[in-house]
N, C-alpha and C. Protein backbone atom coordinates (compact mmCIF):
# COMPACT_ATOMS: atom_id res chain seq x y z
N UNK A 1 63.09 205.20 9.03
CA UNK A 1 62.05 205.71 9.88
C UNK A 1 60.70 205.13 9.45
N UNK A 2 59.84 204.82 10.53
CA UNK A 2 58.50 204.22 9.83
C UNK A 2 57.89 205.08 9.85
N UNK A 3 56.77 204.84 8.74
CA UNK A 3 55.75 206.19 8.79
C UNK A 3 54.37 205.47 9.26
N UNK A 4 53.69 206.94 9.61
CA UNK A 4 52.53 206.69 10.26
C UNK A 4 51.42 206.92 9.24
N UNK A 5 50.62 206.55 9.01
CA UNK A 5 49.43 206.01 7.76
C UNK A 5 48.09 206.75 8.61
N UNK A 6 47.37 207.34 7.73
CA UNK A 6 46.33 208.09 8.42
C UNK A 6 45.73 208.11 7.62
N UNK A 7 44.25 207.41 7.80
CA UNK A 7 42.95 207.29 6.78
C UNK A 7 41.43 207.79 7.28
N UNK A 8 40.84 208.72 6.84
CA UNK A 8 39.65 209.01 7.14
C UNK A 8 38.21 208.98 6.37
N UNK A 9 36.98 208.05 6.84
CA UNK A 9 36.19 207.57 6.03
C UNK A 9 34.88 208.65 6.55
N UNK A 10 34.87 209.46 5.55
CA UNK A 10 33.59 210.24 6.18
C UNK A 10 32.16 209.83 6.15
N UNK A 11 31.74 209.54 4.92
CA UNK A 11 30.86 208.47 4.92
C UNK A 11 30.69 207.22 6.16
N UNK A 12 31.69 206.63 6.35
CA UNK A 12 32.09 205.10 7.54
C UNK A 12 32.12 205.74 8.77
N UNK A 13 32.01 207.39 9.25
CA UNK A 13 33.24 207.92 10.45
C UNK A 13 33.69 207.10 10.90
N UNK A 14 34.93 206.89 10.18
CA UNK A 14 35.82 205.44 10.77
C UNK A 14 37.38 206.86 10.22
N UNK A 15 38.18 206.72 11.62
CA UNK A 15 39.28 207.12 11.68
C UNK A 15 40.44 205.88 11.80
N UNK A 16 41.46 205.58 11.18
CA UNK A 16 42.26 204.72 11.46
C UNK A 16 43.68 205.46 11.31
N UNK A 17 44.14 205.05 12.31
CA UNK A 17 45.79 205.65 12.75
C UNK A 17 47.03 204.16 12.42
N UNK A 18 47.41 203.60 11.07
CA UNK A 18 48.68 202.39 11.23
C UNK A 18 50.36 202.66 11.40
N UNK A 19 50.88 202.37 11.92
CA UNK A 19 51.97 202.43 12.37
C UNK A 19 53.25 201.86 11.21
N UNK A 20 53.90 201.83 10.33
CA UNK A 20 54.60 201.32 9.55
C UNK A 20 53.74 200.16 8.63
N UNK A 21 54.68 199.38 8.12
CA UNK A 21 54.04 198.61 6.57
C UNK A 21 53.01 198.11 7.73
N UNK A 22 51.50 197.75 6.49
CA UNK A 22 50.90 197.10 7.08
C UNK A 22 50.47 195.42 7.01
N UNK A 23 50.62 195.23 7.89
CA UNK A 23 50.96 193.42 8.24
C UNK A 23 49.31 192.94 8.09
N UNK A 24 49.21 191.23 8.75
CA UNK A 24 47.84 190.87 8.62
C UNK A 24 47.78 190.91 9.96
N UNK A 25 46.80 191.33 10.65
CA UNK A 25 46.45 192.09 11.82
C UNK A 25 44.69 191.47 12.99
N UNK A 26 44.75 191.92 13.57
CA UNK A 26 43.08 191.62 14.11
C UNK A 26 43.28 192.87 15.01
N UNK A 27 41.52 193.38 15.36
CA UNK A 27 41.61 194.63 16.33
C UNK A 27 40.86 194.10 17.85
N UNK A 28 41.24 194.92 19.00
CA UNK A 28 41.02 194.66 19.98
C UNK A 28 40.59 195.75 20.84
N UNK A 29 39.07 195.56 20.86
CA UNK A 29 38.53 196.38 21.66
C UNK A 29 38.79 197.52 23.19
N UNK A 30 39.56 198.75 23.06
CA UNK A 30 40.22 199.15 23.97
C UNK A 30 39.16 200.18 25.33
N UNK A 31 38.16 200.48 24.21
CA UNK A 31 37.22 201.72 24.67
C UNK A 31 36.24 201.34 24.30
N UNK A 32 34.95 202.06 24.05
CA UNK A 32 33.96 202.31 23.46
C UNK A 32 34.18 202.71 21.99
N UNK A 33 33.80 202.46 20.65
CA UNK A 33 34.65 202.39 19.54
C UNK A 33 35.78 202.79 19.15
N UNK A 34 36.51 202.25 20.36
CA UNK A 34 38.46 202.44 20.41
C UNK A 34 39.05 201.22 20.27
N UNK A 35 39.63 200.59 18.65
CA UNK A 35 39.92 199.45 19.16
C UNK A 35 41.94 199.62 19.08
N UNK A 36 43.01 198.51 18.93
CA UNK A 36 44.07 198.66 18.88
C UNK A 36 43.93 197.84 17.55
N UNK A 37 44.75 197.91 17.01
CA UNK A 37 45.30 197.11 15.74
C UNK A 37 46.53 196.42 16.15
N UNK A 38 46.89 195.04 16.06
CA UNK A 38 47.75 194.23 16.80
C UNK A 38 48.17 193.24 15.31
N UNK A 39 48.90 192.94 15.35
CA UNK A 39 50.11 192.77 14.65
C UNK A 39 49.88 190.42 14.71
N UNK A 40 49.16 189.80 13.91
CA UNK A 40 48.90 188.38 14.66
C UNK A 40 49.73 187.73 14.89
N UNK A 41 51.60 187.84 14.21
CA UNK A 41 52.29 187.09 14.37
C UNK A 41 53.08 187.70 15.81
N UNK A 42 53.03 188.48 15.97
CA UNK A 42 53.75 189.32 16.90
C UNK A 42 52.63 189.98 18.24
N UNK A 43 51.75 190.13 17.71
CA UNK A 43 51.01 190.84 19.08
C UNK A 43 51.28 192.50 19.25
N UNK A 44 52.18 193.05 18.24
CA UNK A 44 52.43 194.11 18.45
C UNK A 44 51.44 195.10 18.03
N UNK A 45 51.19 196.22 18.86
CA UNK A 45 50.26 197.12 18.49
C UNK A 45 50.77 197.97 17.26
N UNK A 46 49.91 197.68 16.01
CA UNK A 46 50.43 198.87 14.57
C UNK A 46 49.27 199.09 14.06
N UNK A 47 48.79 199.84 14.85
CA UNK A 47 47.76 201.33 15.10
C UNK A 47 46.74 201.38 15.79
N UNK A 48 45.72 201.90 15.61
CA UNK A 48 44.06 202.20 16.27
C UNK A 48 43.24 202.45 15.03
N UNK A 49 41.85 202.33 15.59
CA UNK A 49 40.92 202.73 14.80
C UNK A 49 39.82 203.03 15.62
N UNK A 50 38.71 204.16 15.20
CA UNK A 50 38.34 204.73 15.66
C UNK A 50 36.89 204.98 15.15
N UNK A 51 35.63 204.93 15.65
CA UNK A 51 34.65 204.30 15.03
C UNK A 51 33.25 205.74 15.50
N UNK A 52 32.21 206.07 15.00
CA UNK A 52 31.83 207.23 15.28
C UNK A 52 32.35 208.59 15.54
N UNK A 53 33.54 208.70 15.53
CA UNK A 53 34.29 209.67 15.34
C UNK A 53 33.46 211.34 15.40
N UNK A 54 32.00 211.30 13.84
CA UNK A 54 31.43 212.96 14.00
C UNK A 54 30.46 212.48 15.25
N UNK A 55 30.09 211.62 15.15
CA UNK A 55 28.80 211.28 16.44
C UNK A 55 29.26 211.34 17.72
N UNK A 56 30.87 211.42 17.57
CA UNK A 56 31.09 211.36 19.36
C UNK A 56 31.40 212.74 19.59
N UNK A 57 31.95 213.79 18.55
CA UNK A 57 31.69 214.93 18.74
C UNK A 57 30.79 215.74 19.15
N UNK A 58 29.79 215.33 18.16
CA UNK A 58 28.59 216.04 18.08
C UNK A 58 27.78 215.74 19.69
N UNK A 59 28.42 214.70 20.38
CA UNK A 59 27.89 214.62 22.08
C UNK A 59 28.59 215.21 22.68
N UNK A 60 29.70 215.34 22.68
CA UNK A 60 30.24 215.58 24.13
C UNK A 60 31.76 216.29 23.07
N UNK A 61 32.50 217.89 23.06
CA UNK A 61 33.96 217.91 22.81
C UNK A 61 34.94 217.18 23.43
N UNK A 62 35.64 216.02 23.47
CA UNK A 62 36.45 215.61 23.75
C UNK A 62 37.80 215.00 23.00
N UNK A 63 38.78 215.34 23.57
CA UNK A 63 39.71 214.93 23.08
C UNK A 63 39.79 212.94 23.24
N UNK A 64 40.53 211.96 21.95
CA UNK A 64 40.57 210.77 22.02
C UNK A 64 41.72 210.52 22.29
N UNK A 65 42.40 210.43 23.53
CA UNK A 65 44.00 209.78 23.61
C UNK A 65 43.93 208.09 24.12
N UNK A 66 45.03 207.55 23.17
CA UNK A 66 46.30 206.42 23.47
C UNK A 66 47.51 206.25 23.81
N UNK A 67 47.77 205.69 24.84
CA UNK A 67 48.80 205.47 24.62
C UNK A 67 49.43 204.78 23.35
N UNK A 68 51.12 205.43 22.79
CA UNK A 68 51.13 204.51 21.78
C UNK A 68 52.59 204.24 21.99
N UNK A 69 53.03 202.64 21.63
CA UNK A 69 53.43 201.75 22.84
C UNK A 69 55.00 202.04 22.05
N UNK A 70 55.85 201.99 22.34
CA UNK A 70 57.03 202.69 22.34
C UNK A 70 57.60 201.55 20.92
N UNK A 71 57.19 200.44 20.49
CA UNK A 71 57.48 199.57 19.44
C UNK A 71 56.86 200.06 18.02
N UNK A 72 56.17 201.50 17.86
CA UNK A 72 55.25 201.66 16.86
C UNK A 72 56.63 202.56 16.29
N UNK A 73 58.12 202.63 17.53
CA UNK A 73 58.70 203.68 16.79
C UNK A 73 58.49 205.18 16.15
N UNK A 74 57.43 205.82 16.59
CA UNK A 74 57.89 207.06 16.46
C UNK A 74 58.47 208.44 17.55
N UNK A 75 59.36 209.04 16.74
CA UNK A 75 60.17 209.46 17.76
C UNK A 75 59.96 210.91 17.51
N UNK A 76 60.52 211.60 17.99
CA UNK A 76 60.40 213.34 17.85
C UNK A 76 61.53 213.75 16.49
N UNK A 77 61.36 214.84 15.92
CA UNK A 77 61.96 215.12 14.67
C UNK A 77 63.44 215.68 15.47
């Protein structure tokens, strides 16, 4: 089973979500500081990151959804 990697920089508000081992990668702008984390040999999406995070709170409560693409492998327990 791959695991999902979850890092939070409070200082940075930088949230990052990776998807199994982590590979050498580049990110791709999805949103407004929403990018994907993509996989360079493969193209595959293995994770997000997430950029202002308390500042986008502190405007507006909203929830941040992705889709997350059925190759990141995770499944229900």
């Amino acid at each position: 089973m791959k695991k999902m990697h979850i890092h939070w920089d409070i200082e940075g508000d930088f949230l990052e979500v990776r998807f199994g081992k982590s590979t050498k990668s580049y990110y791709e702008e999805i949103d407004s500081d929403i990018f994907e984390r993509r996989d360079e040999k493969t193209n595959k999406v293995k994770g997000f990151a997430f950029f202002n995070v308390q500042k986008r709170k502190e405007k507006e409560v909203k929830d941040i959804a992705v889709d997350i693409p059925s190759e990141a492998g995770i499944t229900a327990p």
